[in-house]
PDB file of N, CA and C in Angstrom:
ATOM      1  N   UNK A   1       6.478  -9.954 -26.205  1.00  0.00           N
ATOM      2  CA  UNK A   1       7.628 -10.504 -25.520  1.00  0.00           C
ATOM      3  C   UNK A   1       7.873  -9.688 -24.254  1.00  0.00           C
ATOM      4  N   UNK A   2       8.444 -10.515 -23.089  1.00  0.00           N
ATOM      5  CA  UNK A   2       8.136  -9.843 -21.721  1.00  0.00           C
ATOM      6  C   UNK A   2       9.408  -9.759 -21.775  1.00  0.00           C
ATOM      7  N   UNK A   3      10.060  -8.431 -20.929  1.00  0.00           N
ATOM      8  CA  UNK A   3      11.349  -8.236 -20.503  1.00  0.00           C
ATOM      9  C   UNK A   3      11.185  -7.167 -19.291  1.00  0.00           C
ATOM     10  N   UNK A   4      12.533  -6.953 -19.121  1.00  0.00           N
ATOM     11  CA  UNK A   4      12.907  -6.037 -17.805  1.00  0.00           C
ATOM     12  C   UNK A   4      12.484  -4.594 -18.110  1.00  0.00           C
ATOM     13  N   UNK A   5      12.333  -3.557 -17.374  1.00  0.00           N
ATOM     14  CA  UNK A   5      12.039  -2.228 -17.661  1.00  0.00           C
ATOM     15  C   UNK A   5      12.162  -1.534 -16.489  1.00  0.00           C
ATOM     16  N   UNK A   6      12.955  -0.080 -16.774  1.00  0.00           N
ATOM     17  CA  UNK A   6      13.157   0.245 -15.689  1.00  0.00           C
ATOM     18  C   UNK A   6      12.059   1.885 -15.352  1.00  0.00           C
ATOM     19  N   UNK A   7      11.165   1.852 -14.875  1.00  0.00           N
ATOM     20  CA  UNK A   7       9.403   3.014 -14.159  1.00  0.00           C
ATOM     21  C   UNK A   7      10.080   3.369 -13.034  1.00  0.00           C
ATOM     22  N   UNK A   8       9.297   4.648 -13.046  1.00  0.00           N
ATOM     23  CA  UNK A   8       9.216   5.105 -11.572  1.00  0.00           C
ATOM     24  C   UNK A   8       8.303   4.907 -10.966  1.00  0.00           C
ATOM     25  N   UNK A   9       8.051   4.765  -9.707  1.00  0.00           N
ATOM     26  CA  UNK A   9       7.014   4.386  -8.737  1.00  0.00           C
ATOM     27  C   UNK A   9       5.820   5.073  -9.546  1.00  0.00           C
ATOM     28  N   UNK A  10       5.565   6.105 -10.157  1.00  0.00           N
ATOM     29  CA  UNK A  10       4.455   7.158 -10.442  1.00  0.00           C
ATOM     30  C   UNK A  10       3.678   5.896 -11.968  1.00  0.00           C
ATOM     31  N   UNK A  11       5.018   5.476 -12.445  1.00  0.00           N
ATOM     32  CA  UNK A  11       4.250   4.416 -14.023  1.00  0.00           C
ATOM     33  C   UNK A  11       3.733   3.236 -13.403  1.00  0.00           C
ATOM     34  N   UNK A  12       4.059   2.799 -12.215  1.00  0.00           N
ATOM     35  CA  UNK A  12       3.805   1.729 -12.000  1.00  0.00           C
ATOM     36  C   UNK A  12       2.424   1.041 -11.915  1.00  0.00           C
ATOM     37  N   UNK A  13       1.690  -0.056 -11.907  1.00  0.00           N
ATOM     38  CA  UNK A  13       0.462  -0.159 -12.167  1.00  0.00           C
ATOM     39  C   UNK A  13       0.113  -0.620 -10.592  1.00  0.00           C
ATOM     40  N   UNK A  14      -1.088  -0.293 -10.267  1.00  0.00           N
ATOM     41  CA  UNK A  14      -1.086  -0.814  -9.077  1.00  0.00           C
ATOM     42  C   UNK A  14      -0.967  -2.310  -8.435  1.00  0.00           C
ATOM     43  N   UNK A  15      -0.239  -2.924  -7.412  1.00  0.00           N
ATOM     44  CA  UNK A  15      -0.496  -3.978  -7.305  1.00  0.00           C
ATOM     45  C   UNK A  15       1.284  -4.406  -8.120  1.00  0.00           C
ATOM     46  N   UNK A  16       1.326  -3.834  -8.800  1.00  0.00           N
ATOM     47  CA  UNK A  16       2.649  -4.420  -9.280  1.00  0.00           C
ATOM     48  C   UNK A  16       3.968  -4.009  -8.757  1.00  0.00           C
ATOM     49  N   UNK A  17       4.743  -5.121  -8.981  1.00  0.00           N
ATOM     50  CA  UNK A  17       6.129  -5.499  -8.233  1.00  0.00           C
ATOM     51  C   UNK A  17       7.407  -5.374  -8.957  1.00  0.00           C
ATOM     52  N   UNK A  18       8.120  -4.681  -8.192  1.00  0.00           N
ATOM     53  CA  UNK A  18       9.609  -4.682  -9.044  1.00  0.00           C
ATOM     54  C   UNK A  18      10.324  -4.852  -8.005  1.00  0.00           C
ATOM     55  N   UNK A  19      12.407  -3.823  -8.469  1.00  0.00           N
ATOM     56  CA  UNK A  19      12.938  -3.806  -7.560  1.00  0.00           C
ATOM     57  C   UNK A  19      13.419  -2.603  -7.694  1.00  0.00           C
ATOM     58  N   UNK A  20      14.035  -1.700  -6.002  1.00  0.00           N
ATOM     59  CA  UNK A  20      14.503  -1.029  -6.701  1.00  0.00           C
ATOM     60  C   UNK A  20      15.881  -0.591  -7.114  1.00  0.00           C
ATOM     61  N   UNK A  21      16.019   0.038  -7.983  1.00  0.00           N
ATOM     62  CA  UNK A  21      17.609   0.160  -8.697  1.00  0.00           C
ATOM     63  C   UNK A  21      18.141   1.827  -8.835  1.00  0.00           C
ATOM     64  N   UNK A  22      17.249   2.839  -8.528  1.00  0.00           N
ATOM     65  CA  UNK A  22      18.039   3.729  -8.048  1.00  0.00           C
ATOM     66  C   UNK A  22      16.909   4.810  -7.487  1.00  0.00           C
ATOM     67  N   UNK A  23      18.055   5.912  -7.832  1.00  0.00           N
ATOM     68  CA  UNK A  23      17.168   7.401  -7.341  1.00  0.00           C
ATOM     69  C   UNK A  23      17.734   8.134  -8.183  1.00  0.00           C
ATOM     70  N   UNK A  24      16.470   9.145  -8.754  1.00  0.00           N
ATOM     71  CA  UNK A  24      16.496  10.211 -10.017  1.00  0.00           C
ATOM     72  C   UNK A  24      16.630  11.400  -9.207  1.00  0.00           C
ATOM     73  N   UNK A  25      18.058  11.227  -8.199  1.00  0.00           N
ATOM     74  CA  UNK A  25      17.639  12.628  -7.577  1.00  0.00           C
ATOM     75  C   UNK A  25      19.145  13.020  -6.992  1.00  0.00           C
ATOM     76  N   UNK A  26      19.253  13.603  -6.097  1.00  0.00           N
ATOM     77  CA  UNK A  26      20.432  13.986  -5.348  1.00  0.00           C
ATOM     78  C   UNK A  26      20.914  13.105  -4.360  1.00  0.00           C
ATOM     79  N   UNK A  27      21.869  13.431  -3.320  1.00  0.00           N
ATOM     80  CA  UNK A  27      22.513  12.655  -2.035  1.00  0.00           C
ATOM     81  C   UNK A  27      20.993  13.030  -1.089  1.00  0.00           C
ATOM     82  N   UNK A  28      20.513  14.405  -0.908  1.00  0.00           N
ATOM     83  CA  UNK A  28      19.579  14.336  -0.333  1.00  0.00           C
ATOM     84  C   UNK A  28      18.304  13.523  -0.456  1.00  0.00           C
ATOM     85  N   UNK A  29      17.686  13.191  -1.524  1.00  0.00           N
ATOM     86  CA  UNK A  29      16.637  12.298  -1.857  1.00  0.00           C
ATOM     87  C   UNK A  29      17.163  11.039  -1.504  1.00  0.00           C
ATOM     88  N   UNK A  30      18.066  10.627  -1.759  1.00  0.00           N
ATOM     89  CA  UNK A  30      18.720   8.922  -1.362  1.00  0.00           C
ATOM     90  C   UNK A  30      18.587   8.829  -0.109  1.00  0.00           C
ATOM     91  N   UNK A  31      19.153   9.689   0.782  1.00  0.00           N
ATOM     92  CA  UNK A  31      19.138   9.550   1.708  1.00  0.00           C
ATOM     93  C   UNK A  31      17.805   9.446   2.803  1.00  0.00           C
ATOM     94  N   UNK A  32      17.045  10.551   2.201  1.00  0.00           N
ATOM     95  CA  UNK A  32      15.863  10.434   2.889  1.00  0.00           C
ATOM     96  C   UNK A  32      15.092   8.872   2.433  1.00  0.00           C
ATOM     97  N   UNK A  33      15.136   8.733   1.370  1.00  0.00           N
ATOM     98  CA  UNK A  33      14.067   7.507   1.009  1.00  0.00           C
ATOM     99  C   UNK A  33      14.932   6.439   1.903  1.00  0.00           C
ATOM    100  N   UNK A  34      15.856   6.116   1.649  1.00  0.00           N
ATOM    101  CA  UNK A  34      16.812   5.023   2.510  1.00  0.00           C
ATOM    102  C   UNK A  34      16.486   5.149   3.815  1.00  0.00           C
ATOM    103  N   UNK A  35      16.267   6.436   4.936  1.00  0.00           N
ATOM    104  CA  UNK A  35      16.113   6.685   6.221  1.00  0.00           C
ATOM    105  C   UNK A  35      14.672   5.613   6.198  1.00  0.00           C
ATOM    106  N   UNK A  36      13.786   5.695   4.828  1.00  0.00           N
ATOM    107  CA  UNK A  36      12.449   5.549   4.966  1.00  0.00           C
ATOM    108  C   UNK A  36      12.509   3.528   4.978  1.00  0.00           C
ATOM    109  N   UNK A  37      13.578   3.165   4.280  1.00  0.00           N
ATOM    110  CA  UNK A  37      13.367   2.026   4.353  1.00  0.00           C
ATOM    111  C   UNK A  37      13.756   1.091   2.629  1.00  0.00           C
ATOM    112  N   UNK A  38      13.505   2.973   1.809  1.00  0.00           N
ATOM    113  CA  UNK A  38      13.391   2.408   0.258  1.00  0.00           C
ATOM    114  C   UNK A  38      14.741   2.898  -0.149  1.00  0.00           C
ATOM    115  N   UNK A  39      15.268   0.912  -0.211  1.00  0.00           N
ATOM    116  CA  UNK A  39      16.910   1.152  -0.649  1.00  0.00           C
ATOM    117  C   UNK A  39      17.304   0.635  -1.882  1.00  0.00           C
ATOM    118  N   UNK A  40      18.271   0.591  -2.645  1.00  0.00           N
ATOM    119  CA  UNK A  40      18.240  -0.250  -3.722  1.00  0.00           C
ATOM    120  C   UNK A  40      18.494  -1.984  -3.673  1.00  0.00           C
ATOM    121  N   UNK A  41      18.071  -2.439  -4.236  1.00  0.00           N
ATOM    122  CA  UNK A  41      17.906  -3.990  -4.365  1.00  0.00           C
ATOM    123  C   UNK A  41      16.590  -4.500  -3.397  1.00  0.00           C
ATOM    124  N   UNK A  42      16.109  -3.608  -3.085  1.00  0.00           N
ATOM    125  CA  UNK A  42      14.595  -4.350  -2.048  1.00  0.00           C
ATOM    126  C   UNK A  42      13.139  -4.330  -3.130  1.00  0.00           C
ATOM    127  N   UNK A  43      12.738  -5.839  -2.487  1.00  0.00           N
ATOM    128  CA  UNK A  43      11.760  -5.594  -3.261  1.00  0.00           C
ATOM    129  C   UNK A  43      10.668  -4.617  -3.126  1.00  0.00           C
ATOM    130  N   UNK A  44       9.665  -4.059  -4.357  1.00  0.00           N
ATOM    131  CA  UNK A  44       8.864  -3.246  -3.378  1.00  0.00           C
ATOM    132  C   UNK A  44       7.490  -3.295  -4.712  1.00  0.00           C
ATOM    133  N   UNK A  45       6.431  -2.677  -3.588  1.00  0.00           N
ATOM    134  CA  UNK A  45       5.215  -3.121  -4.646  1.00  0.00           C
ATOM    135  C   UNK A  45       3.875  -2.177  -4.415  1.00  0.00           C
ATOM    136  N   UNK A  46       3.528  -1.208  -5.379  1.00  0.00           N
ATOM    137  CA  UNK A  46       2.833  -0.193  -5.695  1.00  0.00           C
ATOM    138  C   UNK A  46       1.614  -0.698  -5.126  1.00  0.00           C
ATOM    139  N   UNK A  47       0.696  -0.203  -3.663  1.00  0.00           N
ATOM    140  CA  UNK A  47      -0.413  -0.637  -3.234  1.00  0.00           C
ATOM    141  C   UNK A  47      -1.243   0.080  -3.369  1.00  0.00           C
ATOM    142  N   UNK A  48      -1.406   1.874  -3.995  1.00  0.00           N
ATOM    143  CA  UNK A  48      -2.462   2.618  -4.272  1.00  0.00           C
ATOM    144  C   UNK A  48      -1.443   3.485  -4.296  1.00  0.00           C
ATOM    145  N   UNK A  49      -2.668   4.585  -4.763  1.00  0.00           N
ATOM    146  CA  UNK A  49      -2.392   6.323  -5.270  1.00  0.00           C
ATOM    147  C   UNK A  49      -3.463   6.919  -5.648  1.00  0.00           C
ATOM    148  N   UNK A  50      -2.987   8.330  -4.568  1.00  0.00           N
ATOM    149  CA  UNK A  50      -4.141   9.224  -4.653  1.00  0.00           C
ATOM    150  C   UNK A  50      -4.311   9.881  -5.796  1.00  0.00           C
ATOM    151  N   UNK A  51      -6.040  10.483  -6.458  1.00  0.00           N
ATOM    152  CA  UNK A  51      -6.120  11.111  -7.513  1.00  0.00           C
ATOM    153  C   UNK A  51      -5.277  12.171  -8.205  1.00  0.00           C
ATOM    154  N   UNK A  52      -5.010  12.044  -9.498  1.00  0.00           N
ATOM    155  CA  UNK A  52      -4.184  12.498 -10.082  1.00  0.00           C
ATOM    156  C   UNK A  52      -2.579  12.757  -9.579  1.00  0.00           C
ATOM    157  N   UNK A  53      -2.403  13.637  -8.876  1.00  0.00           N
ATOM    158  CA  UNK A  53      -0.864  13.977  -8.460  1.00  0.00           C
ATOM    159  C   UNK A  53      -0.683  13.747  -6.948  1.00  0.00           C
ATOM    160  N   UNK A  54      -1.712  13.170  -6.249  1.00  0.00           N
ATOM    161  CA  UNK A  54      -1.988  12.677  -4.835  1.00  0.00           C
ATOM    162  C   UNK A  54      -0.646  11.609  -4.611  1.00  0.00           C
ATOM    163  N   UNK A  55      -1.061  11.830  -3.544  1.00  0.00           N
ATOM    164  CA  UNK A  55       0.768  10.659  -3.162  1.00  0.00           C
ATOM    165  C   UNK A  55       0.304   9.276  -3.272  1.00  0.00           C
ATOM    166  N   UNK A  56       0.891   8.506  -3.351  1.00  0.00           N
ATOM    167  CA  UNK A  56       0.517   6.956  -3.642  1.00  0.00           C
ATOM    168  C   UNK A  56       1.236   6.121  -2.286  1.00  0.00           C
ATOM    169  N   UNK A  57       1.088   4.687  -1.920  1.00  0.00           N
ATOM    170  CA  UNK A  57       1.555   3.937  -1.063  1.00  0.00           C
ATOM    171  C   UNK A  57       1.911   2.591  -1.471  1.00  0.00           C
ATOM    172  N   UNK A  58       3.180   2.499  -1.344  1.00  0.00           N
ATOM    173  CA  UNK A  58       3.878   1.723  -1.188  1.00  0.00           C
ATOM    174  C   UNK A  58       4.559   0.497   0.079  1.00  0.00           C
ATOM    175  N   UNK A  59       4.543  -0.719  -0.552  1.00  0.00           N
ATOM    176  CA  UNK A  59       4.720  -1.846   0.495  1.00  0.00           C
ATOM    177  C   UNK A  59       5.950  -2.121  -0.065  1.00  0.00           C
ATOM    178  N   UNK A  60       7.231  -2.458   1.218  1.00  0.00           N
ATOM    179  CA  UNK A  60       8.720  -2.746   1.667  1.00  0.00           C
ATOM    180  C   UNK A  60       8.700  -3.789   2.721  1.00  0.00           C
ATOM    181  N   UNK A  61       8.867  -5.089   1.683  1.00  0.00           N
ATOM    182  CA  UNK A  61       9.289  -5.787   3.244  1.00  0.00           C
ATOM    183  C   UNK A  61       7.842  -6.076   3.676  1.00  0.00           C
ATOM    184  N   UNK A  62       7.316  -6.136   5.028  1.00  0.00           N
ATOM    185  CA  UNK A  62       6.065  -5.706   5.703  1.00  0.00           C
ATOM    186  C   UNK A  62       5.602  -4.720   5.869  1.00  0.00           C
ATOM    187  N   UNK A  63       6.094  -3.314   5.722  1.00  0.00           N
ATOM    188  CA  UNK A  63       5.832  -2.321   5.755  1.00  0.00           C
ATOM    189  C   UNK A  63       5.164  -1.473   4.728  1.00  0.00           C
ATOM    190  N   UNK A  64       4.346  -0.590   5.138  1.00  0.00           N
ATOM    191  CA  UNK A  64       4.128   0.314   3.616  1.00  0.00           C
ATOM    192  C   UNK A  64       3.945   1.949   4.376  1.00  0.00           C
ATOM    193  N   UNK A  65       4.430   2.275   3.427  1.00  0.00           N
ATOM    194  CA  UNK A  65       4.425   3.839   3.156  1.00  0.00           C
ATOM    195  C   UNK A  65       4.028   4.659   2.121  1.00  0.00           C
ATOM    196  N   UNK A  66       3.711   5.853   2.743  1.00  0.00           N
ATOM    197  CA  UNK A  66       3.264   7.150   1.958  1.00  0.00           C
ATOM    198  C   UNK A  66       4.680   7.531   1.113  1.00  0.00           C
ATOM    199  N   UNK A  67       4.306   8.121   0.333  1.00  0.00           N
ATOM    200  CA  UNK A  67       5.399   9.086  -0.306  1.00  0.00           C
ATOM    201  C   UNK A  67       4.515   9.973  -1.333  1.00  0.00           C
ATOM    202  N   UNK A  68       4.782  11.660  -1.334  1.00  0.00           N
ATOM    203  CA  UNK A  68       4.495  12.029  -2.499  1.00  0.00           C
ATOM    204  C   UNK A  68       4.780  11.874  -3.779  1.00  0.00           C
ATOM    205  N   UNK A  69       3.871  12.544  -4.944  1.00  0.00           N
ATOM    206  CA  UNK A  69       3.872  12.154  -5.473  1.00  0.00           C
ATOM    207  C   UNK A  69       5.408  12.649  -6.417  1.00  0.00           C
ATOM    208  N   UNK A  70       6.324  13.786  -5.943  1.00  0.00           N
ATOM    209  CA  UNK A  70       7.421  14.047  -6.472  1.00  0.00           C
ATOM    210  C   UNK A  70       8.542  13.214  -6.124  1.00  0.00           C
ATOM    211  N   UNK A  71       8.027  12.986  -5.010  1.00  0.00           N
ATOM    212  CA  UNK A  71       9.434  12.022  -3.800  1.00  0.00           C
ATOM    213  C   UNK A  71       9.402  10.341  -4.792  1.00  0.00           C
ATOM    214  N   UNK A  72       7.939  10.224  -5.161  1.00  0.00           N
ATOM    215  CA  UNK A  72       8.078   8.901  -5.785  1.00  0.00           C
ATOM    216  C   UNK A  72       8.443   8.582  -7.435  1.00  0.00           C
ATOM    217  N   UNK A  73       8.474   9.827  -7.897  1.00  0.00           N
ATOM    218  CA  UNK A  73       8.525   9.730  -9.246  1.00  0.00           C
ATOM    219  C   UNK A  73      10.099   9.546  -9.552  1.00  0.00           C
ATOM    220  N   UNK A  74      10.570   9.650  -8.433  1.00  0.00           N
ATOM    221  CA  UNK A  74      12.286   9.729  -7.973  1.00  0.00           C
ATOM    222  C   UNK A  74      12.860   8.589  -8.009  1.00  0.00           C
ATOM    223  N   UNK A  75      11.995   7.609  -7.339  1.00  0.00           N
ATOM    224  CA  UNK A  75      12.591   6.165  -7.375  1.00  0.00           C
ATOM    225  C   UNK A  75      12.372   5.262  -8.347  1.00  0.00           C
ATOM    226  N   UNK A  76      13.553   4.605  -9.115  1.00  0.00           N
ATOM    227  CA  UNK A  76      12.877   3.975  -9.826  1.00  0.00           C
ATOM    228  C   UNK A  76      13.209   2.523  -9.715  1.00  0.00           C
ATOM    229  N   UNK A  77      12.421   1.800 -10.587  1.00  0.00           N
ATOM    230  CA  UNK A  77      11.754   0.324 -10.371  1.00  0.00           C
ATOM    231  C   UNK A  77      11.973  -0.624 -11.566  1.00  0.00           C
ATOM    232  N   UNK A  78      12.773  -1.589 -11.173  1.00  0.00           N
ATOM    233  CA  UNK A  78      12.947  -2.204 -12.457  1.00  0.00           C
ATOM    234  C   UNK A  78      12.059  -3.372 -12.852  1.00  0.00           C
ATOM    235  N   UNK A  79      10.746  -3.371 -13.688  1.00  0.00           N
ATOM    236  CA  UNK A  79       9.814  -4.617 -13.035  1.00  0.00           C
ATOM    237  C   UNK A  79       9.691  -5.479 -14.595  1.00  0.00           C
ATOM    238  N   UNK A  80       8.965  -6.292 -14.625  1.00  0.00           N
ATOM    239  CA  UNK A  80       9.090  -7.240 -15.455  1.00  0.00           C
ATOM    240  C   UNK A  80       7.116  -6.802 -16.388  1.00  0.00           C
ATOM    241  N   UNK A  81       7.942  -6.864 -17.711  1.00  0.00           N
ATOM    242  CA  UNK A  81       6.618  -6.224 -18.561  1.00  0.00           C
ATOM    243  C   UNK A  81       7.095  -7.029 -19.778  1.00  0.00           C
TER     244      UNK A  81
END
């Protein structure tokens, strides 16, 4: 049975889509990811990641971005499983 679940960018499988719904972090982490584009309620969708603890990239919108791999384990993603 499929339902909602809420991952951080780091569980996510590649290629897959959620939304996001917060930050596992401080005013400072919000803020920076938000400067970046990654706010809550946007969709967003895991496009690769580097080996093991390597930073991964992420697509917003038309855009995609880097983030490490601590900065991403921060955001999390509510996607459908």
């Amino acid at each position: 049975m499929a339902g909602k679940k809420v991952v951080s960018l780091v569980e996510m499988a590649l290629g897959e889509g959620g939304f996001v719904v917060g930050f596992a972090g401080g005013h400072g982490v919000a803020r920076r990811l938000e400067a970046m584009g990654v706010r809550v309620g946007r969709p967003i969708i895991k496009k690769s990641q580097g080996f093991l603890r390597g930073p991964l990239t992420i697509q917003i919108g038309g855009t995609q971005i880097g983030l490490g791999h601590g900065m991403a384990h921060k955001v999390l993603v509510e996607v459908e499983r």
